[in-house]
C-alpha atoms as a PDB file:
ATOM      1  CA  UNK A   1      94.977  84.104  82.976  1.00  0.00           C
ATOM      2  CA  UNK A   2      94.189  87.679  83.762  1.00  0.00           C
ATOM      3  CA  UNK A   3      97.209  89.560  83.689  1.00  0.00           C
ATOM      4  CA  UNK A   4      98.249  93.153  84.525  1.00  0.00           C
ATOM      5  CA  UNK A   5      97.559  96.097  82.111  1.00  0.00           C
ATOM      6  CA  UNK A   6     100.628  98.768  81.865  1.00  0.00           C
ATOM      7  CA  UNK A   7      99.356 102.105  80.084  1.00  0.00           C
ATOM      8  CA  UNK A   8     102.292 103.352  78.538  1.00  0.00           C
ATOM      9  CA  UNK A   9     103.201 105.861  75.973  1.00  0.00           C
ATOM     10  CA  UNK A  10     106.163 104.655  73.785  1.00  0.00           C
ATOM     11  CA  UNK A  11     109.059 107.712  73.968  1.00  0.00           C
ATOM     12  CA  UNK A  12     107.871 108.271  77.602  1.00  0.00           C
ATOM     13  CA  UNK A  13     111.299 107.692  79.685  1.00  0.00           C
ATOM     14  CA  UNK A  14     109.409 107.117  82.739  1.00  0.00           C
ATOM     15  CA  UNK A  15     107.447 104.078  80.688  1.00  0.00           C
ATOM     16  CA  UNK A  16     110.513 102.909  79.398  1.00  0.00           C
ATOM     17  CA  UNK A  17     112.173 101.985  82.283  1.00  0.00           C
ATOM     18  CA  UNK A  18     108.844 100.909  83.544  1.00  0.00           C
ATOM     19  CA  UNK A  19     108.609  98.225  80.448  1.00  0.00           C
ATOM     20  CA  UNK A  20     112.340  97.103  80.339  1.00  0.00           C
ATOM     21  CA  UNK A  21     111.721  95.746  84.231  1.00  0.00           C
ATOM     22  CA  UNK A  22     108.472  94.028  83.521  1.00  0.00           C
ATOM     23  CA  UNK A  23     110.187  92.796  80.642  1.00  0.00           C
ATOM     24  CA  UNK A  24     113.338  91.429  82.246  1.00  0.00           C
ATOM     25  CA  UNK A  25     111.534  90.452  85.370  1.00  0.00           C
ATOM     26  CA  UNK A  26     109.274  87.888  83.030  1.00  0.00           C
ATOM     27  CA  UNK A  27     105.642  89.431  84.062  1.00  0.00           C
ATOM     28  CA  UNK A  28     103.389  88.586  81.587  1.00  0.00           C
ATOM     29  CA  UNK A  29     101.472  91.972  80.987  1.00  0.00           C
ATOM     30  CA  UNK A  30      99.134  93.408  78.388  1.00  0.00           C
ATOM     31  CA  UNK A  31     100.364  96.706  76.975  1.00  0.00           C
ATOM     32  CA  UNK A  32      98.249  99.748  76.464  1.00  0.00           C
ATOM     33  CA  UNK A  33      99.533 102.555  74.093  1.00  0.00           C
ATOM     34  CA  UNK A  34      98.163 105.467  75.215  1.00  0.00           C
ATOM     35  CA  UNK A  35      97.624 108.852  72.875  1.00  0.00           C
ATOM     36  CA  UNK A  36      98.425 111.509  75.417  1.00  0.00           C
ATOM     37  CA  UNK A  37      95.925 113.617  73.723  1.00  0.00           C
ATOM     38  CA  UNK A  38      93.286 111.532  74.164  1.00  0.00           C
ATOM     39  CA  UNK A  39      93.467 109.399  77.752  1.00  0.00           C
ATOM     40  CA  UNK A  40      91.821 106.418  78.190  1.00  0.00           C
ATOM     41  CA  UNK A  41      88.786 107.293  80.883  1.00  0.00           C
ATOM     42  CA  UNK A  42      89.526 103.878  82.790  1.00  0.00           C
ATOM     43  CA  UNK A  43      93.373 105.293  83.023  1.00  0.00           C
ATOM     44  CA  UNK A  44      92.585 108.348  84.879  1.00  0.00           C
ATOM     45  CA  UNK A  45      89.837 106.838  86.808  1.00  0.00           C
ATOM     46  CA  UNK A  46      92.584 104.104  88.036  1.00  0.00           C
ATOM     47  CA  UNK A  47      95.367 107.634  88.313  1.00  0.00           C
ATOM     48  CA  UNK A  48      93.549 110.557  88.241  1.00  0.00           C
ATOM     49  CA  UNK A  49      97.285 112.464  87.802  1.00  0.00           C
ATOM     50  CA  UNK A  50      96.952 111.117  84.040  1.00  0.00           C
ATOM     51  CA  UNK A  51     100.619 110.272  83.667  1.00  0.00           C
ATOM     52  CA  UNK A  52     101.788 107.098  82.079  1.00  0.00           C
ATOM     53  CA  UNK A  53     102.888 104.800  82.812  1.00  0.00           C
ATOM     54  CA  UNK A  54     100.332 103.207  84.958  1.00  0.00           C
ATOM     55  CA  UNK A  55     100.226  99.509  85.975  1.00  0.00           C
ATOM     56  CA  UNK A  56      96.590  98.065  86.922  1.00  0.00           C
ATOM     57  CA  UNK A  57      97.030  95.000  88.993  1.00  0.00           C
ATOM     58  CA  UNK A  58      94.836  91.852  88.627  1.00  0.00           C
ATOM     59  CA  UNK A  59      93.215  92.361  92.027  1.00  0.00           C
ATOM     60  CA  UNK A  60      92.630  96.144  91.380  1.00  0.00           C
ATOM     61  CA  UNK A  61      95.719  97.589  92.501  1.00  0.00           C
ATOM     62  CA  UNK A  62      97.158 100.380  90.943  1.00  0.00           C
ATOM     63  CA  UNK A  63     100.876 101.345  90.595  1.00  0.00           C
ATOM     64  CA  UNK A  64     101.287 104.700  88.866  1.00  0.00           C
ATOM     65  CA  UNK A  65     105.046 105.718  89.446  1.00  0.00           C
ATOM     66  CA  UNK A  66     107.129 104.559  87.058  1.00  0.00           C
ATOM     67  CA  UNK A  67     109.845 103.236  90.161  1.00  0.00           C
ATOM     68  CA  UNK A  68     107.580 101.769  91.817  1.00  0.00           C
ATOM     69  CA  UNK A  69     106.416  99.809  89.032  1.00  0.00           C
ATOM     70  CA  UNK A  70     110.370  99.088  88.784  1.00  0.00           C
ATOM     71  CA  UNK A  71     110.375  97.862  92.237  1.00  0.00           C
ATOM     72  CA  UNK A  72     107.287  95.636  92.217  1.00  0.00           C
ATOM     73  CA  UNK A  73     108.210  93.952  89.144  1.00  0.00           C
ATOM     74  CA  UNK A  74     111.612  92.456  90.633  1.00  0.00           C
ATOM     75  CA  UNK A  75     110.342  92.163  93.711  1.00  0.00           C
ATOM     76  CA  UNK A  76     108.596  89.368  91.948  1.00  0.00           C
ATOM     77  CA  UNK A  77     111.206  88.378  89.958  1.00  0.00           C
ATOM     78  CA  UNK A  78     114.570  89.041  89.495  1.00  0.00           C
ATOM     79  CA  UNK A  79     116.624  86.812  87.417  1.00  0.00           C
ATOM     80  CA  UNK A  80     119.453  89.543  86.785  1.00  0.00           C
ATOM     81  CA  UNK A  81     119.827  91.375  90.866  1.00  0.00           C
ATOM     82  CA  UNK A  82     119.003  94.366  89.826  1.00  0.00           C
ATOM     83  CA  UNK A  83     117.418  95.516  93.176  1.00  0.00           C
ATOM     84  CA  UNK A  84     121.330  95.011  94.349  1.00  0.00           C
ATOM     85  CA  UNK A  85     122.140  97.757  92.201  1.00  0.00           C
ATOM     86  CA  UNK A  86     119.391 100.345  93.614  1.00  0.00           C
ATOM     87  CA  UNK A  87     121.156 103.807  94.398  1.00  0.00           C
ATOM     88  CA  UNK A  88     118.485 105.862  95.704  1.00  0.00           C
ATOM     89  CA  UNK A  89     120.629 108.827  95.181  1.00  0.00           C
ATOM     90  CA  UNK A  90     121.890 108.652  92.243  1.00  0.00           C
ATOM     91  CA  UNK A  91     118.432 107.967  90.505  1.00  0.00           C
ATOM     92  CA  UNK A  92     117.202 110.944  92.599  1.00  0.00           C
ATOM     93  CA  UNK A  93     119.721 113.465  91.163  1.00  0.00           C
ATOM     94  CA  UNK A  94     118.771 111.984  87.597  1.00  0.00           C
ATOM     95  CA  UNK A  95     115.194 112.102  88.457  1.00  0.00           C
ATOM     96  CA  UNK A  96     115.098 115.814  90.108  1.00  0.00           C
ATOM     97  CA  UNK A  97     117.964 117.753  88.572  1.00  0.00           C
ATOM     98  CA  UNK A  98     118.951 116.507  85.894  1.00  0.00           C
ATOM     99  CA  UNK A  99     115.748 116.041  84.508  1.00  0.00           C
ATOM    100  CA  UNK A 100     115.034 119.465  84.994  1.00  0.00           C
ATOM    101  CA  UNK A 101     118.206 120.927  83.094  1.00  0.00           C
ATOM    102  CA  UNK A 102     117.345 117.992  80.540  1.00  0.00           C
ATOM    103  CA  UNK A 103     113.568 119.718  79.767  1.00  0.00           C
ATOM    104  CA  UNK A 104     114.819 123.082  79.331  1.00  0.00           C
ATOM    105  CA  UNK A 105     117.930 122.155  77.178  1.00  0.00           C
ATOM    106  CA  UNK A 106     115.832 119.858  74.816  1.00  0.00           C
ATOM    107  CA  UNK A 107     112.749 122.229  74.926  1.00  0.00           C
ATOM    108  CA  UNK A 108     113.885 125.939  75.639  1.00  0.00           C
ATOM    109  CA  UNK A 109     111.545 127.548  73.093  1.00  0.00           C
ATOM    110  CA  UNK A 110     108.906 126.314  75.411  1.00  0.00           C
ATOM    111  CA  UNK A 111     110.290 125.977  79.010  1.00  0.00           C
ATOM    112  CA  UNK A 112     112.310 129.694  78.879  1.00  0.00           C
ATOM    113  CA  UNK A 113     115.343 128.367  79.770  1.00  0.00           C
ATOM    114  CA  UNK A 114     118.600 128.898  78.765  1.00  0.00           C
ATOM    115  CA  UNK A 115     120.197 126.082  76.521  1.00  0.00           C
ATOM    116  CA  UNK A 116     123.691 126.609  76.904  1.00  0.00           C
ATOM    117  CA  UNK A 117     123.529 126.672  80.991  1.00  0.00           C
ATOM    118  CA  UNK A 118     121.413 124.308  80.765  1.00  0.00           C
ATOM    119  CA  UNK A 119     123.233 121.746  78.443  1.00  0.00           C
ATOM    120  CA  UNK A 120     126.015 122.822  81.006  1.00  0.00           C
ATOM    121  CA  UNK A 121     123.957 121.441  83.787  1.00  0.00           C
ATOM    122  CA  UNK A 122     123.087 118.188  82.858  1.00  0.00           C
ATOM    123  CA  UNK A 123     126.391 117.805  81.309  1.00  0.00           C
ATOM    124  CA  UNK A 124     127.936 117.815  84.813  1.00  0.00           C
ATOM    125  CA  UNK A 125     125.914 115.345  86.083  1.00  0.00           C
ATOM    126  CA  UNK A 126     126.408 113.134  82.992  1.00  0.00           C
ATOM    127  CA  UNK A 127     130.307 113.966  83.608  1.00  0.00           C
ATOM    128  CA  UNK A 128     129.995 112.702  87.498  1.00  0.00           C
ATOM    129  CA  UNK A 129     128.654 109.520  86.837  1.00  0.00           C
ATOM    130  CA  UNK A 130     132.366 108.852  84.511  1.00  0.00           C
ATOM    131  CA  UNK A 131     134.330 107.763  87.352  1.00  0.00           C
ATOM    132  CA  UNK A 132     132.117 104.622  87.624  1.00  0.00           C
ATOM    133  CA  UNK A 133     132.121 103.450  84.267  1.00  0.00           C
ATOM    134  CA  UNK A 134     135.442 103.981  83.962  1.00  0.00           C
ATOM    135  CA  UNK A 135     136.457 100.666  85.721  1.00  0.00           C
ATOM    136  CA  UNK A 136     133.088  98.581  85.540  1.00  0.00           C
ATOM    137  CA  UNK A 137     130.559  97.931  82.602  1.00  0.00           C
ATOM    138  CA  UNK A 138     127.407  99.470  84.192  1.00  0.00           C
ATOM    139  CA  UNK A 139     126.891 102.420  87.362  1.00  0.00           C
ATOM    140  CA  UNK A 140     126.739  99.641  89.952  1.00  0.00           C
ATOM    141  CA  UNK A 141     129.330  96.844  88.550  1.00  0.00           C
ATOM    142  CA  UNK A 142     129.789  94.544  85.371  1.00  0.00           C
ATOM    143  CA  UNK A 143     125.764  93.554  85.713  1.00  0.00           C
ATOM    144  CA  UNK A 144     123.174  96.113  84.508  1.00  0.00           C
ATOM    145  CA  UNK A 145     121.223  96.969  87.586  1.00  0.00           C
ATOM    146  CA  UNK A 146     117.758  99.293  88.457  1.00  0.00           C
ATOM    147  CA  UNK A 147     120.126 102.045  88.315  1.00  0.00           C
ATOM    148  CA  UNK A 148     121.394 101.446  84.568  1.00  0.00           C
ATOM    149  CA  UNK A 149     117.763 100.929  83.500  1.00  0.00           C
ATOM    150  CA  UNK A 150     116.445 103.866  85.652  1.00  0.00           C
ATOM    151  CA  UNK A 151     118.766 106.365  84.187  1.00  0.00           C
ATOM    152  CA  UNK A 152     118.959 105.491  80.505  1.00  0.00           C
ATOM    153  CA  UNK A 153     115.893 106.857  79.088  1.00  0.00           C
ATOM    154  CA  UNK A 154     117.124 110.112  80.464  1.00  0.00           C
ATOM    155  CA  UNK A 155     120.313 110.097  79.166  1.00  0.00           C
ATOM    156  CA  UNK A 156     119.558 108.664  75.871  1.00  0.00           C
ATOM    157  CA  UNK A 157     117.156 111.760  75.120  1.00  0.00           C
ATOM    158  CA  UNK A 158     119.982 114.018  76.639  1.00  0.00           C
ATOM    159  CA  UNK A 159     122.219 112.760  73.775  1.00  0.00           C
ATOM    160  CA  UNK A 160     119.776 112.984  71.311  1.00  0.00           C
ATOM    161  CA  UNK A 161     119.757 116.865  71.446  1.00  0.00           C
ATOM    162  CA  UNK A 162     122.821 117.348  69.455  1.00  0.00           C
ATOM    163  CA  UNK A 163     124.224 114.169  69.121  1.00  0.00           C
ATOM    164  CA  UNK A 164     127.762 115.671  67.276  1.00  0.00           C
ATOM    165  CA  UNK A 165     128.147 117.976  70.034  1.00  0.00           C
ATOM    166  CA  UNK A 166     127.576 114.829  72.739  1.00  0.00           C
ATOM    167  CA  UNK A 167     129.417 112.452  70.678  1.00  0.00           C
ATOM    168  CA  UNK A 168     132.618 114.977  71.453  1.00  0.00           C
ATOM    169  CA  UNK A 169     132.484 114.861  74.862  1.00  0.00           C
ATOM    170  CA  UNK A 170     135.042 113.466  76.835  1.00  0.00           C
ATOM    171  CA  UNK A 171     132.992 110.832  78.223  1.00  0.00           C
ATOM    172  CA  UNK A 172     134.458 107.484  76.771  1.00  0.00           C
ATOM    173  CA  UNK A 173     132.502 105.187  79.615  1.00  0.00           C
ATOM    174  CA  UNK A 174     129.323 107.010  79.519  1.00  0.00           C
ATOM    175  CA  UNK A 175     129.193 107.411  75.295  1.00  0.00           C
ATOM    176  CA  UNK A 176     130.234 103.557  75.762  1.00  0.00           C
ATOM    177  CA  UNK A 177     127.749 102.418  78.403  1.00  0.00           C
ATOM    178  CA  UNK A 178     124.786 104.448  76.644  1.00  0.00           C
ATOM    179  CA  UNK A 179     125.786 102.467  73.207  1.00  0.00           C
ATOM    180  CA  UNK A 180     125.458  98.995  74.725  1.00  0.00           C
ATOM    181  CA  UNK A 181     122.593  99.535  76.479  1.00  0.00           C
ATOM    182  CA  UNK A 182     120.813 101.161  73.588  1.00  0.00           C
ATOM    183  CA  UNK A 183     122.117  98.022  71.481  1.00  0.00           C
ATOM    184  CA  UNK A 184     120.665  95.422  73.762  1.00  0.00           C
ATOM    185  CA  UNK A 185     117.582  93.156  72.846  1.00  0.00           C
ATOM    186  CA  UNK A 186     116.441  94.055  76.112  1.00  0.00           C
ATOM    187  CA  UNK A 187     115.996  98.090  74.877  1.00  0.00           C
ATOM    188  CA  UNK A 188     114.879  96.841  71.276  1.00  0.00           C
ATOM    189  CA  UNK A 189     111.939  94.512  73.103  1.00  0.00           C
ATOM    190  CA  UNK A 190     110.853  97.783  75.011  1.00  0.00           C
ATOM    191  CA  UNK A 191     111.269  99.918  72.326  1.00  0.00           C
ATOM    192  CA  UNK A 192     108.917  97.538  69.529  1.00  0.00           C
ATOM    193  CA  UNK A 193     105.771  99.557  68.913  1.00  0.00           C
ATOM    194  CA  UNK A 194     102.702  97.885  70.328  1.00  0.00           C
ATOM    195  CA  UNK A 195     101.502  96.688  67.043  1.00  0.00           C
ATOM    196  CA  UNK A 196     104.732  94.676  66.739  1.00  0.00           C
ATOM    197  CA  UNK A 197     104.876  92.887  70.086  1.00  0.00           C
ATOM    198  CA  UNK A 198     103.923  89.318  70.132  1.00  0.00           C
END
């Protein structure tokens, strides 16, 4: 059976999400690990942007956003409802914004930002998604949802930064939310290097 080809890069958040909705969707695919320094030439021929994660269909389709990869997958299958839990808005503030505060806090000897406004930044958006998980399990209800899934990678390298300092905040449903998630045998399936996958 010829099956689809995802070119990934394993800490990539966009390839993480990417790979925990293939995964939970059930599509068989074969995974690619890609060194960023050295691109596979049928990868950039398929994306010529030369951003993983990229998802090469069986009849020659290409998917090369990591949403949209999200999307298909469940589209196909989806044994959990995540699509019910899609807010476009939500994963467009994580995705634009917060993402941008998140690259100059974790990498302001390189991106010229300023950490402390910065840390600021993405701390408010971190502190605005509280009210939800402060009655419910996940951003969209008890069930993890495309919102969860499209969001942790982000937040899980926010954390990582200075995890004493985030640890402190006073953000009992997010610190809990981010611990589950990170503890789940869907994350550790995504997260198994390439060699180790069956």
């Amino acid at each position: 059976m010829v099956v689809p080809v995802l070119y990934s890069f394993r800490r990539c958040p966009y390839a993480m999400r990417a790979r925990m909705a293939l995964l939970i969707s059930g599509t068989p695919f074969e995974l690619r690990e890609v060194a960023l320094r050295n691109k596979p030439p049928e990868m950039i021929a398929a994306s010529p942007k030369g951003t993983v994660p990229v998802l090469m269909l069986p009849d020659g389709g290409v998917i090369d956003e990591s949403l949209d990869i999200m999307r298909h997958a469940l589209a196909q299958h989806d044994p959990e409802h995540w699509l019910a839990g899609d807010d476009a808005a939500i994963i467009a503030a994580n995705d634009g914004p917060f993402k941008h505060h998140l690259d100059r806090y974790k990498y302001a000897d390189r991106r010229g930002g300023n950490p402390d406004s910065d840390r600021a930044e993405g701390l408010a958006f971190l502190d605005g998604l509280e009210p939800r998980l402060a009655g419910s399990a996940n951003l969209c209800g008890e069930g993890r949802s495309l919102t969860d899934i499209a969001l942790l990678p982000f937040v899980r390298q926010f954390a990582a930064v200075d995890r004493s300092w985030f640890d402190v905040q006073p953000l009992p449903g997010l610190q809990r939310w981010l611990r589950a998630h990170l503890a789940s045998a869907l994350f550790m399936a995504a997260m198994a290097r390439p060699d180790a996958r069956t």
